[in-house]
Protein backbone atom coordinates (compact mmCIF):
# COMPACT_ATOMS: atom_id res chain seq x y z
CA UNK A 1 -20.90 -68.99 34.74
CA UNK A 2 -20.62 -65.82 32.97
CA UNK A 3 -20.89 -62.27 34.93
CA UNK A 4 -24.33 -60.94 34.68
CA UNK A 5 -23.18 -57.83 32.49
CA UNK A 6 -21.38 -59.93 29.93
CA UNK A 7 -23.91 -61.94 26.90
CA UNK A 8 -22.92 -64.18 24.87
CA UNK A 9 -23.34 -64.31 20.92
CA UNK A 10 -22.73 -67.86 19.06
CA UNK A 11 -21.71 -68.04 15.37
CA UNK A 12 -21.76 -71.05 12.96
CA UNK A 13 -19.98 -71.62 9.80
CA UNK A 14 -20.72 -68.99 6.74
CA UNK A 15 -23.20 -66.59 9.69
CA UNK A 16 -19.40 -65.81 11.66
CA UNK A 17 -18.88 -63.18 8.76
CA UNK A 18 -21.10 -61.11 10.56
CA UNK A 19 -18.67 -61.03 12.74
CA UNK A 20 -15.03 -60.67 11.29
CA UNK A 21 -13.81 -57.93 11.96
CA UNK A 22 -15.04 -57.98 15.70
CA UNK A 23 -13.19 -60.79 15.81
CA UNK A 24 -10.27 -60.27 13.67
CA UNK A 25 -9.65 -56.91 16.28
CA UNK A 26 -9.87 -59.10 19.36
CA UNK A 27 -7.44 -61.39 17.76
CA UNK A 28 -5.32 -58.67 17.00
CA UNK A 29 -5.00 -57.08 19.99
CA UNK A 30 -4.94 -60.09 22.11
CA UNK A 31 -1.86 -61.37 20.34
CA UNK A 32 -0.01 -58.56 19.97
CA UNK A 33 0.87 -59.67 23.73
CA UNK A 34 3.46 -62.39 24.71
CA UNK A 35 3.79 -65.13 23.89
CA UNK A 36 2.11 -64.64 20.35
CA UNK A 37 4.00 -61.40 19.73
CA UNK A 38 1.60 -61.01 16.55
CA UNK A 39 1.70 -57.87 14.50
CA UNK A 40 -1.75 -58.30 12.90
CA UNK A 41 -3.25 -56.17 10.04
CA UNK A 42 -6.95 -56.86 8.97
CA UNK A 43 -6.07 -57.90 5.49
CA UNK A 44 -4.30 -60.95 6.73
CA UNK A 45 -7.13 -61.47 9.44
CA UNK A 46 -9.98 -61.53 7.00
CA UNK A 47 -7.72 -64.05 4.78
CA UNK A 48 -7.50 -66.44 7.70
CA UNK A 49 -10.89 -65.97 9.04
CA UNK A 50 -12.68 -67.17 5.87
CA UNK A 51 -11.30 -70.63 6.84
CA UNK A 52 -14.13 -70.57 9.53
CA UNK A 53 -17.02 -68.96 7.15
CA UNK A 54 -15.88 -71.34 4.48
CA UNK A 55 -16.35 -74.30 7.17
CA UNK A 56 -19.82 -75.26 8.11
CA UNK A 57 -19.16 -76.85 11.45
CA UNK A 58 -16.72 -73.75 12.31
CA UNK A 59 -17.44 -71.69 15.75
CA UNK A 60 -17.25 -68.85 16.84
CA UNK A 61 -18.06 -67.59 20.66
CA UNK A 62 -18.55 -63.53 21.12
CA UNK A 63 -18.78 -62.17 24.50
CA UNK A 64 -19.45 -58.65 25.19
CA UNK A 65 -19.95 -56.27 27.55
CA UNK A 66 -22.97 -53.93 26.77
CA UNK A 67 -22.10 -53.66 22.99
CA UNK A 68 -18.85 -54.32 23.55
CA UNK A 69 -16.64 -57.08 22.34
CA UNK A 70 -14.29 -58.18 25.40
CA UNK A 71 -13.38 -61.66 23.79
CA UNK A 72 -14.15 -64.55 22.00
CA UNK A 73 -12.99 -68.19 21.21
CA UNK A 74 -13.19 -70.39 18.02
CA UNK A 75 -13.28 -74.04 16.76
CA UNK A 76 -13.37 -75.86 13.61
CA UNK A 77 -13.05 -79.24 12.50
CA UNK A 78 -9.17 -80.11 12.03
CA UNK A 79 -10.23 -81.48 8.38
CA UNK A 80 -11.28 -78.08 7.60
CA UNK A 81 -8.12 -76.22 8.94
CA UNK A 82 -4.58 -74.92 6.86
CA UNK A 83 -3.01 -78.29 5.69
CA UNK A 84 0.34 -77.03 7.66
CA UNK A 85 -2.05 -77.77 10.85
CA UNK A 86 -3.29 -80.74 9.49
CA UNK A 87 -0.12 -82.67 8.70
CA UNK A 88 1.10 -83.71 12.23
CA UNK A 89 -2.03 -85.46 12.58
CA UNK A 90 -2.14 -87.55 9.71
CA UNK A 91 1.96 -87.68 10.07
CA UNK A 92 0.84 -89.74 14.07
CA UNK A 93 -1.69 -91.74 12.63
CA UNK A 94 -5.13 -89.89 13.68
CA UNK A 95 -7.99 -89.67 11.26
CA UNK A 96 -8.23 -85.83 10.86
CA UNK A 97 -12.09 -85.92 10.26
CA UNK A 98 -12.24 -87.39 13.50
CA UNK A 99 -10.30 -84.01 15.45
CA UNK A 100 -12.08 -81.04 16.43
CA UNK A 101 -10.12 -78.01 16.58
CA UNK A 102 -9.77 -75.70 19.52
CA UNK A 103 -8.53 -72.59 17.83
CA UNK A 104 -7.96 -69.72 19.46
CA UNK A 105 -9.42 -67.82 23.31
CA UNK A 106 -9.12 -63.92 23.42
CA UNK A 107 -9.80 -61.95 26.39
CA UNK A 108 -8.87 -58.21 26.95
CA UNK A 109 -6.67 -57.79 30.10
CA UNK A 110 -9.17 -56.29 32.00
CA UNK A 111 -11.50 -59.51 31.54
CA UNK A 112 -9.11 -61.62 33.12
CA UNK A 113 -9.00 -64.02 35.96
CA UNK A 114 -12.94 -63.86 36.79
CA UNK A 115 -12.93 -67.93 35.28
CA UNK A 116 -14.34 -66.64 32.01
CA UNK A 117 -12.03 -69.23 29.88
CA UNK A 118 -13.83 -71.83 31.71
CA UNK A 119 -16.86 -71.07 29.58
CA UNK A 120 -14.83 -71.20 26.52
CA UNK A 121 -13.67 -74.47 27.14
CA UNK A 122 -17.13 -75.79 27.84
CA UNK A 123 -18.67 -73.80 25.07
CA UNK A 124 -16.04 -76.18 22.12
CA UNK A 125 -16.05 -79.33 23.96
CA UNK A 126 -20.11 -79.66 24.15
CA UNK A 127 -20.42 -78.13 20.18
CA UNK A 128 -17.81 -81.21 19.65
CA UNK A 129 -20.04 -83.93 21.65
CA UNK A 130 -23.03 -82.55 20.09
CA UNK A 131 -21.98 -82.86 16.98
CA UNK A 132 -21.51 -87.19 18.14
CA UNK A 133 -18.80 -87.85 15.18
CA UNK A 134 -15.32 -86.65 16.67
CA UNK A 135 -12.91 -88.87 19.18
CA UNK A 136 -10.24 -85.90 19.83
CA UNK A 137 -10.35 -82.39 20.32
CA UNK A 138 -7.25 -80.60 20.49
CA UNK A 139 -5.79 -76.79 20.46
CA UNK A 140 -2.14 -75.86 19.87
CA UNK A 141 0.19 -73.33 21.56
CA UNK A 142 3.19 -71.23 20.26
CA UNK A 143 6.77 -72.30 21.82
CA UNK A 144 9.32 -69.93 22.36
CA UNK A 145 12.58 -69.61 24.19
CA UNK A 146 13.14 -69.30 27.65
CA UNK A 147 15.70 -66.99 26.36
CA UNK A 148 13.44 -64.73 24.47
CA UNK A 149 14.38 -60.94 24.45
CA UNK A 150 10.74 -59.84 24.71
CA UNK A 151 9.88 -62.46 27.56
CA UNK A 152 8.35 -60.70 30.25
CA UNK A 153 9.85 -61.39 33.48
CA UNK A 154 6.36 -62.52 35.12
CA UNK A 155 5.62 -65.05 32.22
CA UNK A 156 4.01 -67.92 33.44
CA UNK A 157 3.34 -70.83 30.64
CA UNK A 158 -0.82 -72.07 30.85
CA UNK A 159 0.30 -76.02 31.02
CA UNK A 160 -1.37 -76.48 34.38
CA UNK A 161 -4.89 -74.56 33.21
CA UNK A 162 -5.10 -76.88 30.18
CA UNK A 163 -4.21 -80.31 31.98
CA UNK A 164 -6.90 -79.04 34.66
CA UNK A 165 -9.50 -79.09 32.18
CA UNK A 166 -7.91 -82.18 30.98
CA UNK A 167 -5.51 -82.12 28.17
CA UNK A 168 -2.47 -83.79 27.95
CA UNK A 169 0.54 -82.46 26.05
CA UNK A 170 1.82 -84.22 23.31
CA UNK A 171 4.95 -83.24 21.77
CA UNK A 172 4.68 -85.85 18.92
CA UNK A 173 2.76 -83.77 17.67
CA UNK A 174 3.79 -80.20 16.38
CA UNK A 175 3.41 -77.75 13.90
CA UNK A 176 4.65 -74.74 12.17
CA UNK A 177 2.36 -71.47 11.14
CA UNK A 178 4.28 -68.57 9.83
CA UNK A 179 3.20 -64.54 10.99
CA UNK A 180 5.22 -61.17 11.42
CA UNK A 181 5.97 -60.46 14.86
CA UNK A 182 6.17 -57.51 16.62
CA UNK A 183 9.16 -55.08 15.42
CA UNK A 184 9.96 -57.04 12.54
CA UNK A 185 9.14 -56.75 8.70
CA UNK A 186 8.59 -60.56 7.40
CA UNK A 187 6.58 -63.40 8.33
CA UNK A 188 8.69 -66.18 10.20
CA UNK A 189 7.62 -69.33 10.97
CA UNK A 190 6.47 -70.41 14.60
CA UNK A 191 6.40 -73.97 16.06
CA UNK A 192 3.23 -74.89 17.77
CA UNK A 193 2.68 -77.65 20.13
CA UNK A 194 -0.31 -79.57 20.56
CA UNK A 195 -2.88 -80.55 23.71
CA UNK A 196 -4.89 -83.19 23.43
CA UNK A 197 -8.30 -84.58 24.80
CA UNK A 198 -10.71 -87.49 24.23
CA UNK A 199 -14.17 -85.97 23.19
């Protein structure tokens, strides 16, 4: 249950435009933290955020407080995602226009820890039941080593939050998405590892 000052605003498919650049600064800002590490500019943002206005099952979720935006999550279907996120699925055998995608959760700092994710969760798993045609629905998350320089010390992986709401890990299945980090001048890829749950 959401906090009485905080609304909610849902987006579908070509309406999320509306919206970009709300989102694209959450995203933005929200990564720029570990373990994403993202150094985000709004030209690349709007370039990946037309996959969801292009897509006409795409979500998006807005909360805000007042006028706000304090975070948001997305979800597409995996069919209509970048092929390089695509390919590990086809790779293990899964019918891609049968996965729904679990994209990304934001939340500003200060948001934190009152069980808003919850509602992010349950806001992409109903849109996927509702929608009657998908077995899976999945999200990814990025690896990195335990060895990173820019690990902080109190960094605490989210493995136990996602098999609570039931997804199970599934190294078979990974990925790689390339972006600039923080402090450095070229995009490197990333490998991403997948979570998955029956719809």
């Amino acid at each position: 249950m959401t906090e009485p000052q905080l609304r909610l605003e849902r987006w579908h498919g070509s309406r999320i435009a509306q919206r970009v650049d709300e989102l694209a600064d959450l995203r933005m800002t929200v990564f720029r933290e570990w373990p994403y590490l993202y150094d985000g500019d709004i030209d690349y943002e709007r370039r990946y955020l037309q996959y969801y206005v292009d897509s006409p099952r795409a979500f998006a979720l807005l909360m805000l407080d007042g006028e706000r935006p304090v975070g948001a999550t997305t979800a597409m279907p995996l069919a209509d995602e970048a092929e390089a996120m695509k390919k590990p699925f086809r790779a293990a055998g899964f019918d891609i226009n049968r996965v729904y995608y679990n994209a990304e959760s934001v939340l500003l700092p200060e948001y934190r820890g009152r069980g808003l994710y919850r509602t992010f969760f349950r806001e992409r798993e109903n849109l996927a039941r509702e929608y009657g045609d998908y077995d899976w629905i999945t999200h990814c998350a990025v690896q990195r080593p335990d060895d990173h320089p820019m690990r902080p010390a109190d960094a605490r992986p989210l493995d136990e939050v996602w098999r609570h709401f039931g997804y199970e890990c599934r190294p078979d299945l990974t990925a790689s998405f390339p972006w600039r980090d923080v402090g450095d001048t070229e995009e490197t890829e990333k490998p991403l590892l997948f979570w998955l749950k029956a719809v």
